[in-house]
PDB file of N, CA and C in Angstrom:
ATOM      1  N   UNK A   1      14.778  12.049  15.174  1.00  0.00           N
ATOM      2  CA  UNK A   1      14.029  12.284  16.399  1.00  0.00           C
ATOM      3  C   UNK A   1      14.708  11.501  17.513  1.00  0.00           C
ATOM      4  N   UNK A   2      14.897  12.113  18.559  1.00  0.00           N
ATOM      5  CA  UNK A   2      15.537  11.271  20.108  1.00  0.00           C
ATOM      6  C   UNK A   2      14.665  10.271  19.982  1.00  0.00           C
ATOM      7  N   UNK A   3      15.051   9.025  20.721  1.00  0.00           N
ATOM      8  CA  UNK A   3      14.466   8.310  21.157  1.00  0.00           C
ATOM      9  C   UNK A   3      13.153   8.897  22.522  1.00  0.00           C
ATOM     10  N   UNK A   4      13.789   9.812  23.495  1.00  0.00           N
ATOM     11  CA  UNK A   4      13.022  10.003  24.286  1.00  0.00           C
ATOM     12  C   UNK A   4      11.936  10.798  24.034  1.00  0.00           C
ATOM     13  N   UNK A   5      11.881  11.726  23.000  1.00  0.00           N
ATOM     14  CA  UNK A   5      10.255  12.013  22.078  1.00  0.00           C
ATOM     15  C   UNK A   5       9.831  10.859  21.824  1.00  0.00           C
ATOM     16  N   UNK A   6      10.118  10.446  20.712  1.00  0.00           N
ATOM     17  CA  UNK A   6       9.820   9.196  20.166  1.00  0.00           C
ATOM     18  C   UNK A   6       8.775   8.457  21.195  1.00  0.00           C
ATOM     19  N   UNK A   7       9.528   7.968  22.530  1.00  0.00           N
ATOM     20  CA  UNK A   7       8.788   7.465  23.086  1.00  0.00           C
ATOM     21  C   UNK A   7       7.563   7.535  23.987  1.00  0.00           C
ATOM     22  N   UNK A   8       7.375   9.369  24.198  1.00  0.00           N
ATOM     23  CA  UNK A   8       6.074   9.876  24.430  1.00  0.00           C
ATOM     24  C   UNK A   8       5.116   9.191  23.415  1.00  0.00           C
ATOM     25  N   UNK A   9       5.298   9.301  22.375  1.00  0.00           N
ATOM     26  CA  UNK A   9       3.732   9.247  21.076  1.00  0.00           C
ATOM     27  C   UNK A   9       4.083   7.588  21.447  1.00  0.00           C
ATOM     28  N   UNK A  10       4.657   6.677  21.678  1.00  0.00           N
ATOM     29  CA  UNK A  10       4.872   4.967  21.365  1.00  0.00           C
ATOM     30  C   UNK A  10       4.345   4.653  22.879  1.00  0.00           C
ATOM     31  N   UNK A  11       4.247   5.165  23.987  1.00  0.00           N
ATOM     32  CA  UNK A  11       3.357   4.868  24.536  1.00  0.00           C
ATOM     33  C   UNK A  11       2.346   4.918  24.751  1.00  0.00           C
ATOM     34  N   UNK A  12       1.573   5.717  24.004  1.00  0.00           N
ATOM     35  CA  UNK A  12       0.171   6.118  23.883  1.00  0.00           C
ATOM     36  C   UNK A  12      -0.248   5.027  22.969  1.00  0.00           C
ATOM     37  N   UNK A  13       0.252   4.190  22.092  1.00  0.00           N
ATOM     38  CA  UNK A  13      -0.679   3.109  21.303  1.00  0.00           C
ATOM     39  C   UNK A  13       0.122   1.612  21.795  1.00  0.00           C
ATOM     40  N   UNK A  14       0.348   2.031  22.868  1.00  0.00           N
ATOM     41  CA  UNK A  14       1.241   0.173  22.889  1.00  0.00           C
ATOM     42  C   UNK A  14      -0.561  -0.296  24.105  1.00  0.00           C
ATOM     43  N   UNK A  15      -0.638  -1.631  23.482  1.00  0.00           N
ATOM     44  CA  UNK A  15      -1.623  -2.031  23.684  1.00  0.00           C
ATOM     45  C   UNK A  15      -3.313  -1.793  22.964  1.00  0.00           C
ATOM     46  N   UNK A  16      -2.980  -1.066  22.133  1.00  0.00           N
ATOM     47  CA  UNK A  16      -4.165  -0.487  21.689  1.00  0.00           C
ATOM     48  C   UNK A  16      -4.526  -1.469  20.717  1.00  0.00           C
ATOM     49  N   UNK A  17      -6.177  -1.367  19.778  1.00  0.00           N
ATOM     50  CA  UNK A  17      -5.966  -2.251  18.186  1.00  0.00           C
ATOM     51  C   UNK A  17      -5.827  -0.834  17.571  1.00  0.00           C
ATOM     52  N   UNK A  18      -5.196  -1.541  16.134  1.00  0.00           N
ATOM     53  CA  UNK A  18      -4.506  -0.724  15.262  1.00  0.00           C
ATOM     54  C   UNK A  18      -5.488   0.411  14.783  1.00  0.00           C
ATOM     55  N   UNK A  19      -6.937  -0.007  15.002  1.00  0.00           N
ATOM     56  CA  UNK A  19      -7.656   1.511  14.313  1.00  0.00           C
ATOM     57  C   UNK A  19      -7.619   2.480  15.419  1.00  0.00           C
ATOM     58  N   UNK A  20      -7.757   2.087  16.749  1.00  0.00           N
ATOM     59  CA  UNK A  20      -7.667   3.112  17.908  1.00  0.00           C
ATOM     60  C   UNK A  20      -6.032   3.620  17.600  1.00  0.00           C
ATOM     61  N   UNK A  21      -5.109   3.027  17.734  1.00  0.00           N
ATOM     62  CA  UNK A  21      -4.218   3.477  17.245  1.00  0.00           C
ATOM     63  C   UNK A  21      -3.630   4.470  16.250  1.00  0.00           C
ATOM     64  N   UNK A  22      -4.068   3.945  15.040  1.00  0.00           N
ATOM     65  CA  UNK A  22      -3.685   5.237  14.288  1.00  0.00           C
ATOM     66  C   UNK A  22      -4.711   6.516  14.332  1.00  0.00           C
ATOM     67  N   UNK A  23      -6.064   5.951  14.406  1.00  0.00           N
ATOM     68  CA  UNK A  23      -6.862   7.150  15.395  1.00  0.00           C
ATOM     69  C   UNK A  23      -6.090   8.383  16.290  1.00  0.00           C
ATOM     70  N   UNK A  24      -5.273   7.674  17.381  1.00  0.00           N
ATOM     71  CA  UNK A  24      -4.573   8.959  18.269  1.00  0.00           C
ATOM     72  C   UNK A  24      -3.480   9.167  17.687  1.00  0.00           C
ATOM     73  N   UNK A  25      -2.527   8.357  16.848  1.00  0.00           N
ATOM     74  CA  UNK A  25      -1.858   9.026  15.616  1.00  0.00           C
ATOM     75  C   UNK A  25      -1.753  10.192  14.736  1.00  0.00           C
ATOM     76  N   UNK A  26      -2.918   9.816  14.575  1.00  0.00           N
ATOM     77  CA  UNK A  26      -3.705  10.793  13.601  1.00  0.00           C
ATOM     78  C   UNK A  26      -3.967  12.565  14.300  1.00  0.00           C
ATOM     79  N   UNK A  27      -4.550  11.919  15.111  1.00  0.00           N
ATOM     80  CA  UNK A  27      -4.950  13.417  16.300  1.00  0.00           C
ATOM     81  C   UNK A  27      -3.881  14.180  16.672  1.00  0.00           C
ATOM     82  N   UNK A  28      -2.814  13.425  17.090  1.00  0.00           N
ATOM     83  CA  UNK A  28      -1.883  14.015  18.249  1.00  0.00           C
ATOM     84  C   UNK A  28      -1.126  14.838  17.256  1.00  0.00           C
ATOM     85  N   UNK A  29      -0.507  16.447  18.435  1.00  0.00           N
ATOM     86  CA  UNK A  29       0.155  16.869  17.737  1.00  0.00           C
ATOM     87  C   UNK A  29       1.817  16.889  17.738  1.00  0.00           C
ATOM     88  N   UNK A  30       2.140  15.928  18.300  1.00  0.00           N
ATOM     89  CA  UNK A  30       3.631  15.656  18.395  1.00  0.00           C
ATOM     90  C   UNK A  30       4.016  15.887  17.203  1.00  0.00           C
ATOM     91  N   UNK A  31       5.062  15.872  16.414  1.00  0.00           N
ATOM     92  CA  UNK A  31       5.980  15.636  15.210  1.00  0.00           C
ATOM     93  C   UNK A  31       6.198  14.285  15.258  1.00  0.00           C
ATOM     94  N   UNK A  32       6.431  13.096  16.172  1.00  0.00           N
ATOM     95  CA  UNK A  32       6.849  11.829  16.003  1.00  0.00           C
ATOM     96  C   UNK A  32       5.564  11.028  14.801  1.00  0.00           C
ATOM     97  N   UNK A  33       4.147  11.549  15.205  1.00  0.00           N
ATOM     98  CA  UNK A  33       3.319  11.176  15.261  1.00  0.00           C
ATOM     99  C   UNK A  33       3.206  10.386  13.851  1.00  0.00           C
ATOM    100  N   UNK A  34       3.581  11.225  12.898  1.00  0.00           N
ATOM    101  CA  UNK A  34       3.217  11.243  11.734  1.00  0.00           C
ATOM    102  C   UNK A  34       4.425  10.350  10.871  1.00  0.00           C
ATOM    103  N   UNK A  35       5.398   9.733  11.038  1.00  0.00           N
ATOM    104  CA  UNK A  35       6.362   8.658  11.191  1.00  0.00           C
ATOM    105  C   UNK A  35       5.908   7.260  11.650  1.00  0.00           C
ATOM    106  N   UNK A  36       5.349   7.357  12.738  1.00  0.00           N
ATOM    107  CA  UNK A  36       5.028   6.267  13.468  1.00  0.00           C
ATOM    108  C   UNK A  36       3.742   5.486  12.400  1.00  0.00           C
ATOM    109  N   UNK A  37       2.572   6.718  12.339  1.00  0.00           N
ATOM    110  CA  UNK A  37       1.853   6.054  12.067  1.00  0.00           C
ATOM    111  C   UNK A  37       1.703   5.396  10.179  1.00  0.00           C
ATOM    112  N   UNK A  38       2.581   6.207   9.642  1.00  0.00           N
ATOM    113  CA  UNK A  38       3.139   5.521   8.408  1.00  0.00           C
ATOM    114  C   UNK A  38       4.067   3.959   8.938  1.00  0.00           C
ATOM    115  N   UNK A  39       4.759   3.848   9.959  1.00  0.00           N
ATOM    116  CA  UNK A  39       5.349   2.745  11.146  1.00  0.00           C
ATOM    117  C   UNK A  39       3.794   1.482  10.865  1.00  0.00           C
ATOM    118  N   UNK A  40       3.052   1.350  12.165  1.00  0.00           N
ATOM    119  CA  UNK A  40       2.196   1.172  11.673  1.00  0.00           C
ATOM    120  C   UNK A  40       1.059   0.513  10.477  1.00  0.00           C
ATOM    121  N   UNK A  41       0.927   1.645   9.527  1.00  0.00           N
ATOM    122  CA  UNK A  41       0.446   0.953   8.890  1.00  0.00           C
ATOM    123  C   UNK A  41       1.182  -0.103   7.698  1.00  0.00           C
ATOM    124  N   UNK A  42       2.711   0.332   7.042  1.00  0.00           N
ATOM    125  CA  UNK A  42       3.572  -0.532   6.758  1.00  0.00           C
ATOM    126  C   UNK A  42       3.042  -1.938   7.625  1.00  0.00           C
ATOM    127  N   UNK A  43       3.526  -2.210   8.959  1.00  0.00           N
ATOM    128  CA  UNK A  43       3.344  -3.661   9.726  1.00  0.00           C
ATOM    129  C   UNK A  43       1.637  -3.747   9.771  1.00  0.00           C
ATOM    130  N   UNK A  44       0.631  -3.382   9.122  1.00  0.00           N
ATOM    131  CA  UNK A  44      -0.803  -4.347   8.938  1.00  0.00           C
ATOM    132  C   UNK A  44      -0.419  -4.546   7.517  1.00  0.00           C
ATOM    133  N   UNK A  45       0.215  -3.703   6.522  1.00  0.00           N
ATOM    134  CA  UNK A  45       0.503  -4.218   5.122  1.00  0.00           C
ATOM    135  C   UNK A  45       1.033  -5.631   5.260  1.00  0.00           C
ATOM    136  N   UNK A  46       2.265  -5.614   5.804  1.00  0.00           N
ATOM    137  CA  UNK A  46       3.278  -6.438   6.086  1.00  0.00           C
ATOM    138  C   UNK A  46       2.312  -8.159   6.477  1.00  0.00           C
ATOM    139  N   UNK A  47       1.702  -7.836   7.754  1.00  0.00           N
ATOM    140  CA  UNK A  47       0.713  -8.886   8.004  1.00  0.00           C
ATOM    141  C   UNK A  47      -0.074  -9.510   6.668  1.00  0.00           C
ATOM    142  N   UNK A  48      -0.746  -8.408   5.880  1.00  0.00           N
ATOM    143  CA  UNK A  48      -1.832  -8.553   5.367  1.00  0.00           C
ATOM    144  C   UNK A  48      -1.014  -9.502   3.762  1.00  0.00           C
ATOM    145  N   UNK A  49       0.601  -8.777   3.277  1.00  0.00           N
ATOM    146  CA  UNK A  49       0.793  -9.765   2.887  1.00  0.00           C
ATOM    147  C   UNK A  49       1.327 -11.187   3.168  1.00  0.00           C
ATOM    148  N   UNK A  50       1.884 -11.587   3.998  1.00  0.00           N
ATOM    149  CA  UNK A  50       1.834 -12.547   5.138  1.00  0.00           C
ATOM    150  C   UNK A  50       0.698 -13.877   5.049  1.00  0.00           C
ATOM    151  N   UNK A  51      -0.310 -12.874   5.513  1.00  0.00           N
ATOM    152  CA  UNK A  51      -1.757 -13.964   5.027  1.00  0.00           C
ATOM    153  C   UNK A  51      -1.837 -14.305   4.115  1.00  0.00           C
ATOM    154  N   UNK A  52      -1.953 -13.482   2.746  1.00  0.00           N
ATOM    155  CA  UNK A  52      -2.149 -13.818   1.798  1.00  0.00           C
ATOM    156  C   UNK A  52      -1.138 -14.744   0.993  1.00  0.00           C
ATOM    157  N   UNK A  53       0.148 -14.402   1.647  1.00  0.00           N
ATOM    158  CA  UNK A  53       1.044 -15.598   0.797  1.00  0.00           C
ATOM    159  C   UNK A  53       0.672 -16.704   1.486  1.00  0.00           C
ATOM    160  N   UNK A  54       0.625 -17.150   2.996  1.00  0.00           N
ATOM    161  CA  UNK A  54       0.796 -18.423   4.094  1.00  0.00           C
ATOM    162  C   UNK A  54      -0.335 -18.518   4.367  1.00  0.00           C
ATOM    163  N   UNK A  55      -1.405 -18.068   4.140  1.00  0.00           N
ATOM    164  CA  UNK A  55      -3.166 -18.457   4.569  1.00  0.00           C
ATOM    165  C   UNK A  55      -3.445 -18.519   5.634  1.00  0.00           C
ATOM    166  N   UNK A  56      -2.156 -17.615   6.253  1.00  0.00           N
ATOM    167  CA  UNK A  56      -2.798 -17.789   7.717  1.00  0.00           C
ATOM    168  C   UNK A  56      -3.781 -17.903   8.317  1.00  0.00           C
ATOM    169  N   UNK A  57      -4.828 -17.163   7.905  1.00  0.00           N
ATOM    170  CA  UNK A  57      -6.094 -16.649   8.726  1.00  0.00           C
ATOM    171  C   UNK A  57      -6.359 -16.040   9.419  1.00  0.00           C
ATOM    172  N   UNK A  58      -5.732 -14.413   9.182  1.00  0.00           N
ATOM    173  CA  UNK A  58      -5.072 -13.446  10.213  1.00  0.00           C
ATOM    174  C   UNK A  58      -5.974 -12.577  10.072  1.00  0.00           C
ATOM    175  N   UNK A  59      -7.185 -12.275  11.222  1.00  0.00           N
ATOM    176  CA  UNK A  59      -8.010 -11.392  11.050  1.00  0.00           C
ATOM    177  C   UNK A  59      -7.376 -10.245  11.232  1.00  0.00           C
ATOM    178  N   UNK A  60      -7.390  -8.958   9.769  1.00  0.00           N
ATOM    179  CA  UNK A  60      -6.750  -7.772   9.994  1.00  0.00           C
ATOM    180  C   UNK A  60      -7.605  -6.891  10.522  1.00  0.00           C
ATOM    181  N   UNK A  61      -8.859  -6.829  11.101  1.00  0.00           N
ATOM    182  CA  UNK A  61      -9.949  -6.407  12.149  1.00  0.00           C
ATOM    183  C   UNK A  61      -9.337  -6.096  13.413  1.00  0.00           C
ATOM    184  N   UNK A  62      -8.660  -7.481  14.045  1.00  0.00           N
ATOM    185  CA  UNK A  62      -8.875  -7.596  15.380  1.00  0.00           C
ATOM    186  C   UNK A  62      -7.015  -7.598  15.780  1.00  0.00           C
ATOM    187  N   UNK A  63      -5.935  -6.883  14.836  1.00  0.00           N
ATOM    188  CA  UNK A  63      -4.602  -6.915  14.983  1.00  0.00           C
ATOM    189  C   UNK A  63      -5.107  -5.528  16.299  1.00  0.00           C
ATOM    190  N   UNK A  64      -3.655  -5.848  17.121  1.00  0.00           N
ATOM    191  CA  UNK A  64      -3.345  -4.742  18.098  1.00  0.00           C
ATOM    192  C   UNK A  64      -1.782  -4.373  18.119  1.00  0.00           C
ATOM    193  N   UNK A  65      -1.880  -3.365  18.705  1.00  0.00           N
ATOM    194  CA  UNK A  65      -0.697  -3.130  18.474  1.00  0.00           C
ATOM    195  C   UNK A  65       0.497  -3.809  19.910  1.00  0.00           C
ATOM    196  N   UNK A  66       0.890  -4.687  19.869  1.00  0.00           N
ATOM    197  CA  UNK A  66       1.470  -5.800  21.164  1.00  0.00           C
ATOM    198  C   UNK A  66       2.478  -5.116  21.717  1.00  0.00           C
ATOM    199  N   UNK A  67       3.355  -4.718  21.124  1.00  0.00           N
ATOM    200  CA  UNK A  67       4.128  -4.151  21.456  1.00  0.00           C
ATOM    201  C   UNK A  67       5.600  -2.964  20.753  1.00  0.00           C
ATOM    202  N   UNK A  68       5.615  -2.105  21.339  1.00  0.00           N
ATOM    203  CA  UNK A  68       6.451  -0.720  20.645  1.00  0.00           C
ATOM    204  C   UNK A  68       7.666  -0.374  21.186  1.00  0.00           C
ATOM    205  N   UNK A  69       9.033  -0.457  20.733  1.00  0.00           N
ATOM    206  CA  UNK A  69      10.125  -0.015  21.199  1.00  0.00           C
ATOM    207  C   UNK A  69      10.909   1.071  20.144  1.00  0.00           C
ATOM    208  N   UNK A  70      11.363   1.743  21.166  1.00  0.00           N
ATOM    209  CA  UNK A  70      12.145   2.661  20.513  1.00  0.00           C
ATOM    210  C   UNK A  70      13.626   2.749  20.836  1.00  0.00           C
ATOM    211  N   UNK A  71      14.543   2.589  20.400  1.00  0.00           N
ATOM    212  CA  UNK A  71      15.753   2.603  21.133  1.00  0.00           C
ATOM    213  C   UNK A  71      16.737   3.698  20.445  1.00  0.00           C
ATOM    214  N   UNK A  72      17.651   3.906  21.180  1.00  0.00           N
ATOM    215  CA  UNK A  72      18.578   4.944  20.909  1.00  0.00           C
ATOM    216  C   UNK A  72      19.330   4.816  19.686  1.00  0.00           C
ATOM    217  N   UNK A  73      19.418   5.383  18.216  1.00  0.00           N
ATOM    218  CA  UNK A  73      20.380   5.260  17.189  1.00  0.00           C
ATOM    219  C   UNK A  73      21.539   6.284  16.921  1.00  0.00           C
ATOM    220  N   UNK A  74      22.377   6.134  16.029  1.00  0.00           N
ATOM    221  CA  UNK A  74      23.643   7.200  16.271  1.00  0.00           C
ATOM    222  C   UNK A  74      23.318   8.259  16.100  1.00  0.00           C
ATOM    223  N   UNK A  75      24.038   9.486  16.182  1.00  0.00           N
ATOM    224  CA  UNK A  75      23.977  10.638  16.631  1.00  0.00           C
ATOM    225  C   UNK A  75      24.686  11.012  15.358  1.00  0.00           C
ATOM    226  N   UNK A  76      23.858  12.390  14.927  1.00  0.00           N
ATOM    227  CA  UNK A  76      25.160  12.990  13.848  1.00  0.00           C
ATOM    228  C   UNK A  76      25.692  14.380  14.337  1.00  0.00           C
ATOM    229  N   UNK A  77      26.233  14.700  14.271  1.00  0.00           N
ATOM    230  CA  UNK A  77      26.936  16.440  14.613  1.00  0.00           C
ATOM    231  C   UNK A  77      27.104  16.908  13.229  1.00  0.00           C
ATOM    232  N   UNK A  78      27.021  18.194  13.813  1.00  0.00           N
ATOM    233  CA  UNK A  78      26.888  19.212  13.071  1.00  0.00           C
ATOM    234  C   UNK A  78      26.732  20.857  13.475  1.00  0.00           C
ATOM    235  N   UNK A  79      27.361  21.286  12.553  1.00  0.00           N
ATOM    236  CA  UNK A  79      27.884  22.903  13.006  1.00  0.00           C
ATOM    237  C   UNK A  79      26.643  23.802  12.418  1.00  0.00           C
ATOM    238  N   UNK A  80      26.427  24.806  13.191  1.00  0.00           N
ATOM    239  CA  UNK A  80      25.589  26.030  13.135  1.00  0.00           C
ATOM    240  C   UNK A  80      26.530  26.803  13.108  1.00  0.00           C
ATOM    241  N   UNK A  81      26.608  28.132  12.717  1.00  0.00           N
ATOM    242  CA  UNK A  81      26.874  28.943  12.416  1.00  0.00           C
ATOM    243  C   UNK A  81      26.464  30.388  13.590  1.00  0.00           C
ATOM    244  N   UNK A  82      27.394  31.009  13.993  1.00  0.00           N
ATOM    245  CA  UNK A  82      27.079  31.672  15.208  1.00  0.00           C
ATOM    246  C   UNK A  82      27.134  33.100  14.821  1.00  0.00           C
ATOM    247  N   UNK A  83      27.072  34.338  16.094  1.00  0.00           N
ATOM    248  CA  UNK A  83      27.263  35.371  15.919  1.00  0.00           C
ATOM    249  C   UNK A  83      29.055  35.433  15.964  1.00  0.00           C
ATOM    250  N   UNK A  84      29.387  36.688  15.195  1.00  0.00           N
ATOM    251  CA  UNK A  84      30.890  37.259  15.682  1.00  0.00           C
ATOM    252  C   UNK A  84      31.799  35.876  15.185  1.00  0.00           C
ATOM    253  N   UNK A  85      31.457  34.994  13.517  1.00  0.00           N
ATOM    254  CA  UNK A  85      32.424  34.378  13.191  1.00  0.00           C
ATOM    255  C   UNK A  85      32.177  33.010  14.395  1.00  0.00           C
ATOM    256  N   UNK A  86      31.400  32.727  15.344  1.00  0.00           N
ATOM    257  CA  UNK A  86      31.668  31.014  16.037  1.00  0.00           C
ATOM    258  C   UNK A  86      30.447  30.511  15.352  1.00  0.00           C
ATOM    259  N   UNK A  87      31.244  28.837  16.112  1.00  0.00           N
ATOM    260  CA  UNK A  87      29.991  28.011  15.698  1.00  0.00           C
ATOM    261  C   UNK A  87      29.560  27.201  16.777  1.00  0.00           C
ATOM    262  N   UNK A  88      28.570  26.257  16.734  1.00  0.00           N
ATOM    263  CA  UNK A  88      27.892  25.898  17.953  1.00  0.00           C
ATOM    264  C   UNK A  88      28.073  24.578  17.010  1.00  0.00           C
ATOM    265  N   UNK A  89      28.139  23.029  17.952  1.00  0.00           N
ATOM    266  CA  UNK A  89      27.713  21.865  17.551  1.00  0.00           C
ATOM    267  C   UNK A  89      26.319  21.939  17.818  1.00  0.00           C
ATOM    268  N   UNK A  90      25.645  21.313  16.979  1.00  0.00           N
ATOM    269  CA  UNK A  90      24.469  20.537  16.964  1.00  0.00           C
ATOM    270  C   UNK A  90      24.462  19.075  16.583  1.00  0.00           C
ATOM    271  N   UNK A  91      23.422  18.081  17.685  1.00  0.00           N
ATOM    272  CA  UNK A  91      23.525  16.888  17.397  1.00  0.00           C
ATOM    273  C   UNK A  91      22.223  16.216  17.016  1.00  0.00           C
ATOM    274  N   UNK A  92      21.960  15.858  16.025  1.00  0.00           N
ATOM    275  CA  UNK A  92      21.090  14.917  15.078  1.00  0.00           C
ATOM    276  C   UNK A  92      21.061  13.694  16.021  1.00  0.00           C
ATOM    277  N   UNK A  93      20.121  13.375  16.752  1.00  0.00           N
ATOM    278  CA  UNK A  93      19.745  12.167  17.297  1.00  0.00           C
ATOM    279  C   UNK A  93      18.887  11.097  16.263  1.00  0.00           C
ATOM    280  N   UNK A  94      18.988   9.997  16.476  1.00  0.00           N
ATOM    281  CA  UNK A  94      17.770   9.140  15.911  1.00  0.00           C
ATOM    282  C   UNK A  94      17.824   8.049  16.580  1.00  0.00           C
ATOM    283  N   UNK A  95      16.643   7.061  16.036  1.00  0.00           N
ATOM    284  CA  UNK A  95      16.103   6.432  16.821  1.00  0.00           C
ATOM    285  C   UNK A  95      15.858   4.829  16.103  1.00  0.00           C
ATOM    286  N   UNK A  96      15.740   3.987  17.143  1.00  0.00           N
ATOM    287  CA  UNK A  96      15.281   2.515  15.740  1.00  0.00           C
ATOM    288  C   UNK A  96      13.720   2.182  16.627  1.00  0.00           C
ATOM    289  N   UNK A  97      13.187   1.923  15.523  1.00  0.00           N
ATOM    290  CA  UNK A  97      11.503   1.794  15.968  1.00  0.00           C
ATOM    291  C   UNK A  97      11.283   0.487  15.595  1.00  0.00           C
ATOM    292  N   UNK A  98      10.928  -0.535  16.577  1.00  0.00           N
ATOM    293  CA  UNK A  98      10.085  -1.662  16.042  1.00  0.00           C
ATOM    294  C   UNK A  98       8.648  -1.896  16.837  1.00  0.00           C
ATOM    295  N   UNK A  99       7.638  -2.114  15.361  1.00  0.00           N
ATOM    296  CA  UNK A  99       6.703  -2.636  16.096  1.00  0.00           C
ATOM    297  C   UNK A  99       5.925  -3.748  15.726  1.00  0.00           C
ATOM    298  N   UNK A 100       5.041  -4.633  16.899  1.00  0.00           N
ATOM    299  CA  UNK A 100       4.673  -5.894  16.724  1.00  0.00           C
ATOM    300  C   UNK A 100       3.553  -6.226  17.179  1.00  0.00           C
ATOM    301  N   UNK A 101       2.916  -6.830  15.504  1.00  0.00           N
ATOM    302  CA  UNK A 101       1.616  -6.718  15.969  1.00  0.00           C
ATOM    303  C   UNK A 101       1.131  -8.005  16.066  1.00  0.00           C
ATOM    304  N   UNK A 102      -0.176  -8.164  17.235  1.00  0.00           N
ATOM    305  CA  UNK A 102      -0.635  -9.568  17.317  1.00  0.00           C
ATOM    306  C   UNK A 102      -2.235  -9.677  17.079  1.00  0.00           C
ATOM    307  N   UNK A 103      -2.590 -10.676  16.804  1.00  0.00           N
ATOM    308  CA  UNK A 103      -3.911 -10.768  16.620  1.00  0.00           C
ATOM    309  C   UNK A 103      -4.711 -11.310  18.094  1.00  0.00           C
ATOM    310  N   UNK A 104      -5.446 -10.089  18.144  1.00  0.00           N
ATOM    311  CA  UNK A 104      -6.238 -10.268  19.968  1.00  0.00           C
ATOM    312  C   UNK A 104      -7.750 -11.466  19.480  1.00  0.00           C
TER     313      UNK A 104
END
């Protein structure tokens, strides 16, 4: 996925808490959507083991989502197949996603 899809659906939950979050996750019908919010819930796992090893005391209630970046990753090419024997490049975009969550 481009980064610049990508970053339609990643601004819709930056600032949010994580249940409103995967809430419009859940709803929306982008294609990013459903990436992200597997994104997501991985980082409350991540937290949740976190606490449990370091005792933090990390209410997983009140996590939000702090902040979401998406940035540009390499590109792959690749040939389609045309009319009359040509071919067309096509380019495979992707993307690197981090996100970070804080306790509000």
């Amino acid at each position: 996925m481009s980064a610049q899809k990508a970053r339609l659906v990643a601004n819709e939950i930056r600032g949010r808490g994580v249940d409103d979050a995967l809430t419009i996750l859940d709803l929306s019908t982008k294609r990013f959507a459903k990436p992200l919010a597997k994104l997501v819930r991985s980082a409350v796992a991540n937290a949740d083991e976190k606490n449990n090893r370091d005792h933090a005391g990390i209410d997983l209630d009140n996590l939000v989502v702090k902040e979401v970046t998406v940035d540009q990753g390499s590109s792959m090419w690749r040939i389609r197949a045309r009319a009359q024997g040509r071919a067309a490049w096509i380019q495979h975009r992707t993307s690197h996603i981090q996100v970070v969550l804080n306790e509000d």
